[in-house]
Protein backbone atom coordinates (compact mmCIF):
# COMPACT_ATOMS: atom_id res chain seq x y z
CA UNK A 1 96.18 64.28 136.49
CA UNK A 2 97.59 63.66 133.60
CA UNK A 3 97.09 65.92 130.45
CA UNK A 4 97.25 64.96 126.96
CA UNK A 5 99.65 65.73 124.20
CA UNK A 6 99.64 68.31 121.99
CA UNK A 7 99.04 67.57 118.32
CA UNK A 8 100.63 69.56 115.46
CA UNK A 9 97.45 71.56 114.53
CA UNK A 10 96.92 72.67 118.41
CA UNK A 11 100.32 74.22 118.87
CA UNK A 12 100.05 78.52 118.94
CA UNK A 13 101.96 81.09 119.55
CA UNK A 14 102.65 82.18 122.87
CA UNK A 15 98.96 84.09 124.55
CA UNK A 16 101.65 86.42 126.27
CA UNK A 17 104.35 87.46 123.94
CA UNK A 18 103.24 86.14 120.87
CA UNK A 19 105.94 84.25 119.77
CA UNK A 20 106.31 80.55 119.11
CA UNK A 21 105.90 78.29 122.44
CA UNK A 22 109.40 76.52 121.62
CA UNK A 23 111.31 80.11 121.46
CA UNK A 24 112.16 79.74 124.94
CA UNK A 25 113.15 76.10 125.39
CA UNK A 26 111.65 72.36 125.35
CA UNK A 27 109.34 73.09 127.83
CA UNK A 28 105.91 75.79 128.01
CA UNK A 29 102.56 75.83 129.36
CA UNK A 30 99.23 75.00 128.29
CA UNK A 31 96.91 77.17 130.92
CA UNK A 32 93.39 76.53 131.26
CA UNK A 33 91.59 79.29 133.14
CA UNK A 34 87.88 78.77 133.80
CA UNK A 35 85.16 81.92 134.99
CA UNK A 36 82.56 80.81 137.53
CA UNK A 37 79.50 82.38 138.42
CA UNK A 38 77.93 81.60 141.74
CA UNK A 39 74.40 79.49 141.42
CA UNK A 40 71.81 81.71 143.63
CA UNK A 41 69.12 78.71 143.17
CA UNK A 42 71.54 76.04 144.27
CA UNK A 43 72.94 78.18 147.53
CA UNK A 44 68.89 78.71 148.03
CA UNK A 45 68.84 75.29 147.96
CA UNK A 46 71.07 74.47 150.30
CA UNK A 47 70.49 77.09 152.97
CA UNK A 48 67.14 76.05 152.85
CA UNK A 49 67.75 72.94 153.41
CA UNK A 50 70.47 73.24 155.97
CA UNK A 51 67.91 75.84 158.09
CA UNK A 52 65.13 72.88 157.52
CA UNK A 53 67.19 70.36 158.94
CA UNK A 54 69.72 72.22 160.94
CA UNK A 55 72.52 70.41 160.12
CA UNK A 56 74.90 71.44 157.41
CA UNK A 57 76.11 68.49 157.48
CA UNK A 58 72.85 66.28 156.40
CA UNK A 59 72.02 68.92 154.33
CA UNK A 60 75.01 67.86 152.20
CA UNK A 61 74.38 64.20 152.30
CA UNK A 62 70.84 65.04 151.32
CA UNK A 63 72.06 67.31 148.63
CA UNK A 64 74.57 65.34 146.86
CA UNK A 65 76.90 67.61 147.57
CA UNK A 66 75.73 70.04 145.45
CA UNK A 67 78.08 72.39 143.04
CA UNK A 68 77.28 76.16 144.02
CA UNK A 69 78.68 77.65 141.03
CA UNK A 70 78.39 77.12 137.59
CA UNK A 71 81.24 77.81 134.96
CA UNK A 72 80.49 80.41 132.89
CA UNK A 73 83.86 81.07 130.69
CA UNK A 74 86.35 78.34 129.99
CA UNK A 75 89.83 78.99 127.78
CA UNK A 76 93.14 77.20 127.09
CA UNK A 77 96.16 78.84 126.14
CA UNK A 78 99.74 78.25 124.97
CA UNK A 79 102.43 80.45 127.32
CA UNK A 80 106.16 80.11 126.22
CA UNK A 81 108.70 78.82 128.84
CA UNK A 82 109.86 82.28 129.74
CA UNK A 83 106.81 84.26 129.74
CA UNK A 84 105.17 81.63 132.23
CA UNK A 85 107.56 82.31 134.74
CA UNK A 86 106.26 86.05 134.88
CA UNK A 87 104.10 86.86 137.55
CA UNK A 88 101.95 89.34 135.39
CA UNK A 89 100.86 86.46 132.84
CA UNK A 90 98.32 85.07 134.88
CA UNK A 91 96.80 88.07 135.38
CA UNK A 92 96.97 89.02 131.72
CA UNK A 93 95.25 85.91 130.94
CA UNK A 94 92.61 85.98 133.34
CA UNK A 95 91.57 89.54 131.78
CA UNK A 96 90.38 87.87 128.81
């Protein structure tokens, strides 16, 4: 998949050291991090309907294939070339 370009007015400083993304070199990261929450009525759902039929299987065609979680949180940052290399960053920006 193929993201789109950055425009002038999206560019920010670096989420981890707070510098300008093109510090570091040409290249940096745009990191999208997304919270889920699990969906108790859709797992109901489909354990009830898997028990009913006894097939997890046709319960899943019958379903849809239902989505089981539901995203709660959703963020997109600007890392720097260097600081995305850093194993801590990711960590540091799922804290947020």
């Amino acid at each position: 998949m193929k993201a789109p370009g950055l425009k002038k007015a999206e560019f920010q400083p670096c989420a981890f050291c707070g510098n300008p993304v093109g510090n570091a070199g040409l290249q940096f990261y745009r990191v999208t991090t997304t919270l889920h929450a699990f969906d108790d009525d859709a797992i109901r759902r489909v354990a009830n309907l898997e028990a009913a039929t006894g097939s997890p299987a046709l319960a899943s065609r019958l379903t849809g294939d239902e989505p089981l979680s539901v995203p709660a949180y959703t963020t997109t940052r600007l890392v720097c070339g260097d600081c995305g290399l850093q194993p801590q960053v990711i960590a540091a920006l799922l804290e947020d």
